[in-house]
N, C-alpha and C. Protein backbone atom coordinates (compact mmCIF):
# COMPACT_ATOMS: atom_id res chain seq x y z
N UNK A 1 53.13 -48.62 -22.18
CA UNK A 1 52.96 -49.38 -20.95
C UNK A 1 51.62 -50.11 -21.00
N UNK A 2 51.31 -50.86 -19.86
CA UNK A 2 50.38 -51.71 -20.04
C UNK A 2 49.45 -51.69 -18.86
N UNK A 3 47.90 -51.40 -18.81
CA UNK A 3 47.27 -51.75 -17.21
C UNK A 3 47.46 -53.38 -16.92
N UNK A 4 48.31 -52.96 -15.44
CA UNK A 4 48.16 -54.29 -14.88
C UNK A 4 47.08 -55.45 -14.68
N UNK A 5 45.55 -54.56 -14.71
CA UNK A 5 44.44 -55.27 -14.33
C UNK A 5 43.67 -56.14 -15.91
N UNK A 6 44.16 -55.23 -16.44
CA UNK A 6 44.17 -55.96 -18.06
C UNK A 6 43.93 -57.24 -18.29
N UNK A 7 42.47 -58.27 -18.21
CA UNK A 7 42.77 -60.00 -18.65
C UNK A 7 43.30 -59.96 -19.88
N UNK A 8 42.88 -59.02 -21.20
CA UNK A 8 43.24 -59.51 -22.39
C UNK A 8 44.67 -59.62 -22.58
N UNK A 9 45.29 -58.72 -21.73
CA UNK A 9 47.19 -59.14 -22.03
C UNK A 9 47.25 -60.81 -22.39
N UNK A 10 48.29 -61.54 -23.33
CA UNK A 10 48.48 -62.81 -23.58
C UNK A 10 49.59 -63.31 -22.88
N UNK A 11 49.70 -64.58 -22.39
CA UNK A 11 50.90 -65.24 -21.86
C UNK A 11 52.13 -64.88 -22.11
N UNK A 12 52.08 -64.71 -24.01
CA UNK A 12 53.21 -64.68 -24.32
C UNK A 12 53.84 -62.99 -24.81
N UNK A 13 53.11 -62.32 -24.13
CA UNK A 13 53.29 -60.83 -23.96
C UNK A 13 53.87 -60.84 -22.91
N UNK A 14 53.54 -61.52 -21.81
CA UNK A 14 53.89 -61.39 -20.29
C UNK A 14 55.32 -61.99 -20.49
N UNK A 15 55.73 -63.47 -21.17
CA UNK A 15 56.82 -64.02 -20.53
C UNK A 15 58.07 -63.20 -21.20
N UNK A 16 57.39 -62.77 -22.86
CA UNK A 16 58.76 -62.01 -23.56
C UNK A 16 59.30 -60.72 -22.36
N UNK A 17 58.18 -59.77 -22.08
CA UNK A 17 58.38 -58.69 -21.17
C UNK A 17 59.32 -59.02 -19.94
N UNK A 18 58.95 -59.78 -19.65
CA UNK A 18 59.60 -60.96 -17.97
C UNK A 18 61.44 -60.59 -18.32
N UNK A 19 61.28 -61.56 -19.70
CA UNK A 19 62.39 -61.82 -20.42
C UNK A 19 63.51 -60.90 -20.80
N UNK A 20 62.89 -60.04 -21.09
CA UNK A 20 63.75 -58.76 -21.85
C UNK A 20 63.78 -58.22 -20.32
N UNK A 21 63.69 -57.91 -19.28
CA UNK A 21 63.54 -57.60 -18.22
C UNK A 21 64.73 -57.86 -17.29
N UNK A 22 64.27 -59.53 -17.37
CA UNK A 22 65.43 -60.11 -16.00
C UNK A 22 66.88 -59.97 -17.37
N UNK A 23 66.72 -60.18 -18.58
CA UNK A 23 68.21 -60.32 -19.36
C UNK A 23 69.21 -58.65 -19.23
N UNK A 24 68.02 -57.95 -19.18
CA UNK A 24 68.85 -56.57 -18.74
C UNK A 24 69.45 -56.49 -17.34
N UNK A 25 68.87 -57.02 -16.40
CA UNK A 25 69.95 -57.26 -15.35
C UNK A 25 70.73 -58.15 -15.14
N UNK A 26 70.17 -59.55 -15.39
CA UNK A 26 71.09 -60.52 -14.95
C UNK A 26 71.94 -60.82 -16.05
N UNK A 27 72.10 -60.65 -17.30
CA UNK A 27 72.78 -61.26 -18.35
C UNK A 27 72.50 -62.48 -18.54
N UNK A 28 70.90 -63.34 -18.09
CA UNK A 28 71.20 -64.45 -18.37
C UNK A 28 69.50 -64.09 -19.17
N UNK A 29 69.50 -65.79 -19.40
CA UNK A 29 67.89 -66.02 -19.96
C UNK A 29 67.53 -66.29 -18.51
N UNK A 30 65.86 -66.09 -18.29
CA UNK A 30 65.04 -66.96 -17.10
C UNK A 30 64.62 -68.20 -17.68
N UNK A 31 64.10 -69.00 -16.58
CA UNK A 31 63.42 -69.60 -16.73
C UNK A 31 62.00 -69.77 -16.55
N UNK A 32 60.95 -69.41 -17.63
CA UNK A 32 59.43 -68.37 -17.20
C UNK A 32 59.14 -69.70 -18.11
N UNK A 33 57.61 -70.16 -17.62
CA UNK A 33 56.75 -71.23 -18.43
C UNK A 33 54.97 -70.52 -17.94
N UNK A 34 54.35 -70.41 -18.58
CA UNK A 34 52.59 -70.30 -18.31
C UNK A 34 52.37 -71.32 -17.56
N UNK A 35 51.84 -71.37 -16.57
CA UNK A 35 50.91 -72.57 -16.34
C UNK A 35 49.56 -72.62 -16.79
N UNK A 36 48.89 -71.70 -15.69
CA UNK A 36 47.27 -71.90 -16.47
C UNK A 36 46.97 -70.57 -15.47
N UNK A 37 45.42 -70.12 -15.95
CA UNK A 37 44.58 -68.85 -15.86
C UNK A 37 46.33 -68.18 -15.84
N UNK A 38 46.24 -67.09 -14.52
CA UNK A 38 47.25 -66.18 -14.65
C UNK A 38 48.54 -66.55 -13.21
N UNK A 39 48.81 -67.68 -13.57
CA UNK A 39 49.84 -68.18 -13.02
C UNK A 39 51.46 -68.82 -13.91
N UNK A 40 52.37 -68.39 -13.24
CA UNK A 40 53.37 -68.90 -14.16
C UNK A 40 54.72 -69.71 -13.38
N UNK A 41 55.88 -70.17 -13.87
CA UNK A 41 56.63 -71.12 -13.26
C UNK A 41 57.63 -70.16 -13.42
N UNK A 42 58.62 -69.43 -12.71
CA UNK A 42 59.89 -68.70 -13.08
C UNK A 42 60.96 -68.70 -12.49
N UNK A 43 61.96 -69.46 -13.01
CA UNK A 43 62.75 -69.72 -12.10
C UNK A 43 62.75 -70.41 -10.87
N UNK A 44 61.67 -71.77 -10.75
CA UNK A 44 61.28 -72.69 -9.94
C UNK A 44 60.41 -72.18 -9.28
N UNK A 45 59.66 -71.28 -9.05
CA UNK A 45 58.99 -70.46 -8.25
C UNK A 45 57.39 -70.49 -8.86
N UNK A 46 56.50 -70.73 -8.32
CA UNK A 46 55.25 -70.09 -8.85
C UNK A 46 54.79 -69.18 -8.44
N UNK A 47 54.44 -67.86 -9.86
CA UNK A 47 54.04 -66.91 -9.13
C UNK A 47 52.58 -66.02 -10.13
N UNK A 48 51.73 -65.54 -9.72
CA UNK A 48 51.16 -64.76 -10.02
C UNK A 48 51.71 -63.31 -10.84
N UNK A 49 50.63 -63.18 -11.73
CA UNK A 49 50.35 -62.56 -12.85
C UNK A 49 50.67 -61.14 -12.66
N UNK A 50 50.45 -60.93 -11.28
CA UNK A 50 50.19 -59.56 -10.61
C UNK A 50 51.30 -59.22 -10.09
N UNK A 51 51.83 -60.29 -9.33
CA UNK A 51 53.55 -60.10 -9.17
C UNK A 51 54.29 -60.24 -9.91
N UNK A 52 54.02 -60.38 -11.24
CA UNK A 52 54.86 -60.92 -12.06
C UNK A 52 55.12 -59.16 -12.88
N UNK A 53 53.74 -58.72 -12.97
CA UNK A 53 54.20 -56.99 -13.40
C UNK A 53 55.12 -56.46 -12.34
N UNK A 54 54.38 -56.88 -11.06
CA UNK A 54 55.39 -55.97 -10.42
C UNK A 54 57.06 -56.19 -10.64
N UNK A 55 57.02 -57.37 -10.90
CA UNK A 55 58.98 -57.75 -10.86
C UNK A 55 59.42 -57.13 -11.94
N UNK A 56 58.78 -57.26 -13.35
CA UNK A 56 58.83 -56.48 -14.75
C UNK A 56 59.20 -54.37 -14.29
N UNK A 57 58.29 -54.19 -13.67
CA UNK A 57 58.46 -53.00 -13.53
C UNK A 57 59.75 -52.74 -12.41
N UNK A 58 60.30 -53.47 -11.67
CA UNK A 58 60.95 -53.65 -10.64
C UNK A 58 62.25 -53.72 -11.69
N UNK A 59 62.59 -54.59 -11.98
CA UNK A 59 63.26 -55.09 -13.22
C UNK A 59 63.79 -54.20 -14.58
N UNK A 60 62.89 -53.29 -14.47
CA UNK A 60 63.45 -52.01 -15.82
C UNK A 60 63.90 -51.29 -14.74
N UNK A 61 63.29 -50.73 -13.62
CA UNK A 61 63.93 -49.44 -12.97
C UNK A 61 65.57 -50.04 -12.55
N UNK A 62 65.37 -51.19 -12.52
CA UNK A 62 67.01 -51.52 -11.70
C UNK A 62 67.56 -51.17 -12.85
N UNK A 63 67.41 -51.75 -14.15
CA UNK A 63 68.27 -51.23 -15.41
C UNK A 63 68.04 -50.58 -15.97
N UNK A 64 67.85 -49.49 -15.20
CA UNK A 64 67.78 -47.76 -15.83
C UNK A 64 68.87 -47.68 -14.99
N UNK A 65 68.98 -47.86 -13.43
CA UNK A 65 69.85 -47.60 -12.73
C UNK A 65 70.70 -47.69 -13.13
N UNK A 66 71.06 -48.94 -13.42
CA UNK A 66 72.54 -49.59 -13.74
C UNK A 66 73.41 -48.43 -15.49
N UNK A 67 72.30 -48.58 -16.70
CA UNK A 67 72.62 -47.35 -17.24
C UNK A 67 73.28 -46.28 -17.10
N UNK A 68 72.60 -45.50 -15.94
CA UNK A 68 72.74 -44.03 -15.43
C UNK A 68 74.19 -44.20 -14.89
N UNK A 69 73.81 -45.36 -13.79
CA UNK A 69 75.56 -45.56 -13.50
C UNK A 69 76.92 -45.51 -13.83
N UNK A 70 76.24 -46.44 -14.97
CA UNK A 70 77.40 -47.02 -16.41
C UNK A 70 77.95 -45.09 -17.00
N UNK A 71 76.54 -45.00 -17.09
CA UNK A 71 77.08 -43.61 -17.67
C UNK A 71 77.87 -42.31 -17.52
N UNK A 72 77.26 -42.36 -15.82
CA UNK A 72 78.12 -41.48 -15.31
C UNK A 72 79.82 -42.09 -15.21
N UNK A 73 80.02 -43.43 -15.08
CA UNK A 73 81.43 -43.38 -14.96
C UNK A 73 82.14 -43.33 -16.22
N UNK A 74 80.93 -43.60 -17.18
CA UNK A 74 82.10 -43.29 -18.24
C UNK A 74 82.34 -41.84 -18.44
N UNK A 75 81.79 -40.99 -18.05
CA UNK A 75 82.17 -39.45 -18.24
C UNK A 75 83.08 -39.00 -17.24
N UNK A 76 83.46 -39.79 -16.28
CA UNK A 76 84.16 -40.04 -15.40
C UNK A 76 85.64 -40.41 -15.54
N UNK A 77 85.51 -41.58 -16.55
CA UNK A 77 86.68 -41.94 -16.67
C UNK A 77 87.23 -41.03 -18.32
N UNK A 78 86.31 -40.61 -18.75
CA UNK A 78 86.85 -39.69 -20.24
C UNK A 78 87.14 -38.69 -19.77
N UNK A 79 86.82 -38.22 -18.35
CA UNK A 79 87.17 -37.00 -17.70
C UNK A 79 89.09 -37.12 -17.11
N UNK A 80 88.76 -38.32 -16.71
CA UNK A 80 90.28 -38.28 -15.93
C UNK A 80 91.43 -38.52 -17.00
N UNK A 81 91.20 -39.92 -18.17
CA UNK A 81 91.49 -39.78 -19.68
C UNK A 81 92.05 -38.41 -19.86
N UNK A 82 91.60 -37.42 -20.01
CA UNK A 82 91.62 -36.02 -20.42
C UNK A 82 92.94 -35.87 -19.72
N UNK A 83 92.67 -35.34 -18.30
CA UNK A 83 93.76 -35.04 -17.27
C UNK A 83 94.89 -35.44 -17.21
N UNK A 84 94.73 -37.03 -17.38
CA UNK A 84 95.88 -37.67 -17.53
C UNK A 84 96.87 -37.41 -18.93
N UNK A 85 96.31 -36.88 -19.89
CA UNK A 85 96.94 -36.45 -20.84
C UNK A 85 97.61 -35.06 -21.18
N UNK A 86 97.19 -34.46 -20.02
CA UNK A 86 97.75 -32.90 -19.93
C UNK A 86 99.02 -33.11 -19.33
């Protein structure tokens, strides 16, 4: 993990992270550009550096969720699978 307060983090640490982030939930690419100091363009939006961890961290917990989810129904449905074959 990374301290948020961190200047030396690089742009392009931030936008890959962003990236791999929003593609685990949304299935798509974003649209993330640097602007300048610690501001960026994402998805038409300008936003700060600081909110921008927060959405990253926001952004993995949803797709852990979604995982756990996924997971439980598949033990779910290999469960009923089963039943249905007795």
């Amino acid at each position: 993990m990374y301290a948020v307060n961190d200047a030396t983090i690089k742009p392009k640490f931030v936008i890959e992270n962003y990236r791999r982030a929003y593609q685990m939930v949304h299935r798509r690419e974003p649209q993330i550009t640097h602007l300048f100091d610690d501001w960026y363009q994402v998805n038409g939006e300008t936003v700060h550096r600081l909110t921008l961890f927060g959405e990253i961290t926001r952004l993995r917990e949803l797709a852990q969720k979604h995982r756990l989810v996924n997971a439980d129904r598949s033990v779910i449905q290999r469960l009923m699978a089963k039943l249905r074959s007795l």
